[in-house]
Every structure is written in structure tokens, then in C-alpha cells.
Protein backbone atom coordinates (compact mmCIF):
# COMPACT_ATOMS: atom_id res chain seq x y z
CA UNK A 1 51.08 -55.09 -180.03
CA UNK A 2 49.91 -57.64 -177.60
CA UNK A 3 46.64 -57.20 -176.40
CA UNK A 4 47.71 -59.83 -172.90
CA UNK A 5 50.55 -56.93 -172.53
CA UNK A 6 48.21 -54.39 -171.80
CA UNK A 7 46.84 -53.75 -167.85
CA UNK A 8 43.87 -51.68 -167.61
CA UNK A 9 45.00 -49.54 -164.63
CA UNK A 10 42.50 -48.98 -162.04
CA UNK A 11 42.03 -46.02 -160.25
CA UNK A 12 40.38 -45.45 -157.22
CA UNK A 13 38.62 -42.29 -155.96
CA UNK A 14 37.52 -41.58 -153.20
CA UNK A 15 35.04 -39.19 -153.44
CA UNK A 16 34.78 -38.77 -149.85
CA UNK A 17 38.03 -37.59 -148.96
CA UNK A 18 37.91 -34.46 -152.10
CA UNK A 19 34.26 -33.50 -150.23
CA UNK A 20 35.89 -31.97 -147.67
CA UNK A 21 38.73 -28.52 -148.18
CA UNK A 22 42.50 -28.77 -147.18
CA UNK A 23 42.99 -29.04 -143.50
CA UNK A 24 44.57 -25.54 -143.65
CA UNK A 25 41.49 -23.62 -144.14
CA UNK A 26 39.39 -26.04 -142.45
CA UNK A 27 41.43 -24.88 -138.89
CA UNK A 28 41.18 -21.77 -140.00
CA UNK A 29 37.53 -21.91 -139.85
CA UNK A 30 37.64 -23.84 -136.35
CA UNK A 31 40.45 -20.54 -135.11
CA UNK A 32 37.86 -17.59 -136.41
CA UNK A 33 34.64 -19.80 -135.07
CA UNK A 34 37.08 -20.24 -132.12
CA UNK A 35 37.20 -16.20 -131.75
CA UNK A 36 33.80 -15.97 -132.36
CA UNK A 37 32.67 -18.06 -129.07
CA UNK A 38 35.30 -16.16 -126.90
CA UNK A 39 33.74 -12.61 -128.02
CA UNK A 40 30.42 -14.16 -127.86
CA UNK A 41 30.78 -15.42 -124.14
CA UNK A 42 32.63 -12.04 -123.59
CA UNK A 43 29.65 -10.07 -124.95
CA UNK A 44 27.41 -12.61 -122.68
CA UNK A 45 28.79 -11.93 -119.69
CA UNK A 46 30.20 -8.56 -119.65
CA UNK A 47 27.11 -7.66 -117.53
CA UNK A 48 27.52 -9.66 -114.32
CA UNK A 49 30.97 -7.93 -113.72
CA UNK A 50 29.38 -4.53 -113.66
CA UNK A 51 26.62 -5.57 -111.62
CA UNK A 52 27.58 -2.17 -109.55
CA UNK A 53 27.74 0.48 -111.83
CA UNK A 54 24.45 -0.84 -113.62
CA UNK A 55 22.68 -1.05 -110.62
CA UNK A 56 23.98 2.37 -109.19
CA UNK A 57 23.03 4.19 -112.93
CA UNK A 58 19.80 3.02 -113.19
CA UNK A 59 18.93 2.71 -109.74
CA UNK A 60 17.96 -0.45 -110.21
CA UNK A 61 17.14 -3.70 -107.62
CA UNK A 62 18.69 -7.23 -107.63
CA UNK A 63 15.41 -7.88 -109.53
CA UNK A 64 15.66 -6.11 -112.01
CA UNK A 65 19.42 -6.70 -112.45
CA UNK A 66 18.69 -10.72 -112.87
CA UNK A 67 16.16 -10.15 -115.55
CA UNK A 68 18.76 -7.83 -117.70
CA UNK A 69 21.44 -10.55 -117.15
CA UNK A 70 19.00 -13.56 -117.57
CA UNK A 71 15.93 -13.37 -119.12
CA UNK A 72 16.34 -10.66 -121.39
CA UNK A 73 19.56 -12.41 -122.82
CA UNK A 74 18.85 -16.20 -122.29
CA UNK A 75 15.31 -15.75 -123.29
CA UNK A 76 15.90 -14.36 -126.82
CA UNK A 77 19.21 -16.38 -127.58
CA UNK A 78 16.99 -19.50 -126.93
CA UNK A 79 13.82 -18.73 -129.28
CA UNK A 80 15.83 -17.40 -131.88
CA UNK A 81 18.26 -20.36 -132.03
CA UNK A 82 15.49 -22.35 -133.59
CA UNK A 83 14.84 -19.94 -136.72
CA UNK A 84 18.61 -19.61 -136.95
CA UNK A 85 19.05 -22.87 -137.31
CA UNK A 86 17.02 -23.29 -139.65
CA UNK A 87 18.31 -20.47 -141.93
CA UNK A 88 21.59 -22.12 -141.54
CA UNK A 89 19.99 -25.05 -143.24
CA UNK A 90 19.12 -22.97 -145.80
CA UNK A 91 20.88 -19.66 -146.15
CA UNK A 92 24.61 -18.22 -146.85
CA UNK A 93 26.21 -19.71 -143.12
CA UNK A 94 29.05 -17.28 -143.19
CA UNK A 95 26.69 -14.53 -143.75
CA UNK A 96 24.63 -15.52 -141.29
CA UNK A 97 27.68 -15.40 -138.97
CA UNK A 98 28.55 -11.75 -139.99
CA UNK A 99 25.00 -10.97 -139.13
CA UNK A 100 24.91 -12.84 -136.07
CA UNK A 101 28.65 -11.41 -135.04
CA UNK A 102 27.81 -7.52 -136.24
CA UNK A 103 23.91 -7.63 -134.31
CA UNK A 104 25.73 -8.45 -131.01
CA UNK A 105 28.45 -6.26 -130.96
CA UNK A 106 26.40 -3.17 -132.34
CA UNK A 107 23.83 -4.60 -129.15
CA UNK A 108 26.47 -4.61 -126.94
CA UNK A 109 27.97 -1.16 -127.92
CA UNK A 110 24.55 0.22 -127.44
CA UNK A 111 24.36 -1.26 -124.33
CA UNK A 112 27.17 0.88 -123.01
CA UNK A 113 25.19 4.18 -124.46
CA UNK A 114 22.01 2.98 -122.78
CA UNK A 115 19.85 5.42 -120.85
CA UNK A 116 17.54 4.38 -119.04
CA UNK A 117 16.73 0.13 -117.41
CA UNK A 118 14.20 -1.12 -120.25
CA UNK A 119 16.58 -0.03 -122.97
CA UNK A 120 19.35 -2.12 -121.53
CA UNK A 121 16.79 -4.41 -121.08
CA UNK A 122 15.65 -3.84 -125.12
CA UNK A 123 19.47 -4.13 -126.16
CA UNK A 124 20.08 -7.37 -124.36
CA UNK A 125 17.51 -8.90 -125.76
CA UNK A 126 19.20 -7.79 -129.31
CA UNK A 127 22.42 -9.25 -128.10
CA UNK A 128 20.66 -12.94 -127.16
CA UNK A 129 19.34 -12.44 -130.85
CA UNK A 130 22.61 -11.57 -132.53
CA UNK A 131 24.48 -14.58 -130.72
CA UNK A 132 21.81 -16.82 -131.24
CA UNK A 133 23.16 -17.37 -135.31
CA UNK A 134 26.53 -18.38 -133.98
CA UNK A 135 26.20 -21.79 -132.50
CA UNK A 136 23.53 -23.09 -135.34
CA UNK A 137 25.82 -21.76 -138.37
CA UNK A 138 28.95 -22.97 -136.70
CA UNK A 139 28.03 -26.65 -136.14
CA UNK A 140 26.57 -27.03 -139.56
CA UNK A 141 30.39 -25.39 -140.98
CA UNK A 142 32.81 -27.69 -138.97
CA UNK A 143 30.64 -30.71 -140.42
CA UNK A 144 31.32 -29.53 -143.63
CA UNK A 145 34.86 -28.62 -143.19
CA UNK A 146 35.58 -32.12 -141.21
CA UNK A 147 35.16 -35.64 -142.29
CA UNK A 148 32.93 -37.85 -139.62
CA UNK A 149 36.06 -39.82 -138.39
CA UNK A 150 38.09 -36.25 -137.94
CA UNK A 151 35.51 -35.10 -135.31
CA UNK A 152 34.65 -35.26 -131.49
């Protein structure tokens, strides 16, 4: 056999482009993340279009209303975004979401069965904690499930 007859063949991988899953599941991530965020600004919100019934229940003043809708939310969500992200750093992120997703909803639920203005209050602070995991966890998953150049 000639040895000039035989070509090495060179192949090239790119290691890159195997990192990331098939596009498939990777917009099926972005669609159930997608859900996620609507629920979660659902969940957020749901107070301010009962601001009459709340405030005719619990006899309540505008007062008292905005710290239910504000600070016992925004408060919470915003102090517990920083150890979420962090456990989304280091933690299971799809359990994290679960968590996140299961905290909220059983907050929000509760929320509904709530008797009396500082256990509202209580339970939307436990919904600003539950939503908190969402944003952290779901950044950190698209960049895994999305090359740099696929992104916005």
C-alpha cells in the first residue's frame, strides 16, 4: 500500500455547539419558564384588582392596603432574590423552581383563606419569598440551554 495514498482525515469538533441540548427542549424550557412569569405576575398582582373586597373584609385603610400590595410583597421578593440566587449557583435549579412555583401558589391560596389584615400581610410576604427563586433560577437555565450568539 502506498503510504502518499493515505489522507489523515481531520475532524473538527466543536465542543461548543454539543454544550448546549437540542433546540426542542431548550424552547421548551423558555414555554414552561414562559408560564411561570405569567402565573408569577398573576399571583403578584391579583391583589390590586380586589382592592374592594380586601379593604371592605378587613376593614382596612388605603394604608394599610399599600403595605399588603407593596411592602409586604416587594420587600421580601427583593431580600430573598439575593440568597436565591445564590442557591441557583449552587443547588438543583429546577428544584428550586418547583419550590419557588409551589411556596407562591400555596401563599397565594392561603391568601384567599386569610382571616384577619396581618395574616394577609404574613402570606404576602410568603408569596414575595416563593417568587423570589423564579427570576434567579431562570436566567442561570436559558444560559445554559442557549449558546451566547442565540440570546438577547
Amino acid at each position: 500500500m502506498n503510504k502518499s495514498a493515505e489522507v489523515p482525515v481531520i475532524v473538527e469538533c466543536h465542543a461548543e455547539a454539543s454544550a448546549y441540548p437540542a433546540s426542542g427542549y431548550a424552547w421548551y424550557i423558555v414555554v414552561v419558564l414562559y408560564l411561570a412569569y405569567t402565573f408569577s405576575f398573576i399571583d403578584r398582582s391579583i391583589t390590586a384588582y380586589l382592592v374592594g373586597p380586601i379593604r371592605n373584609d378587613f376593614a382596612i385603610n388605603d394604608f394599610q392596603f399599600s403595605l399588603i400590595q407593596g411592602m409586604a410583597f416587594a420587600l421580601f421578593f427583593t431580600i430573598m432574590g439575593i440568597p436565591a440566587g445564590r442557591l441557583a449557583d449552587s443547588w438543583n435549579r429546577k428544584m428550586l423552581i418547583i419550590i419557588g412555583v409551589a411556596t407562591w401558589s400555596t401563599m397565594t391560596v392561603l391568601c384567599g383563606k386569610a382571616s384577619s389584615y396581618w395574616e394577609l400581610f404574613v402570606l404576602r410576604m410568603g408569596v414575595g419569598v416563593g417568587e423570589a427563586c423564579l427570576a434567579p433560577c431562570a436566567y442561570s437555565l436559558i444560559s445554559d440551554y442557549f449558546p451566547r450568539e442565540k440570546r438577547s
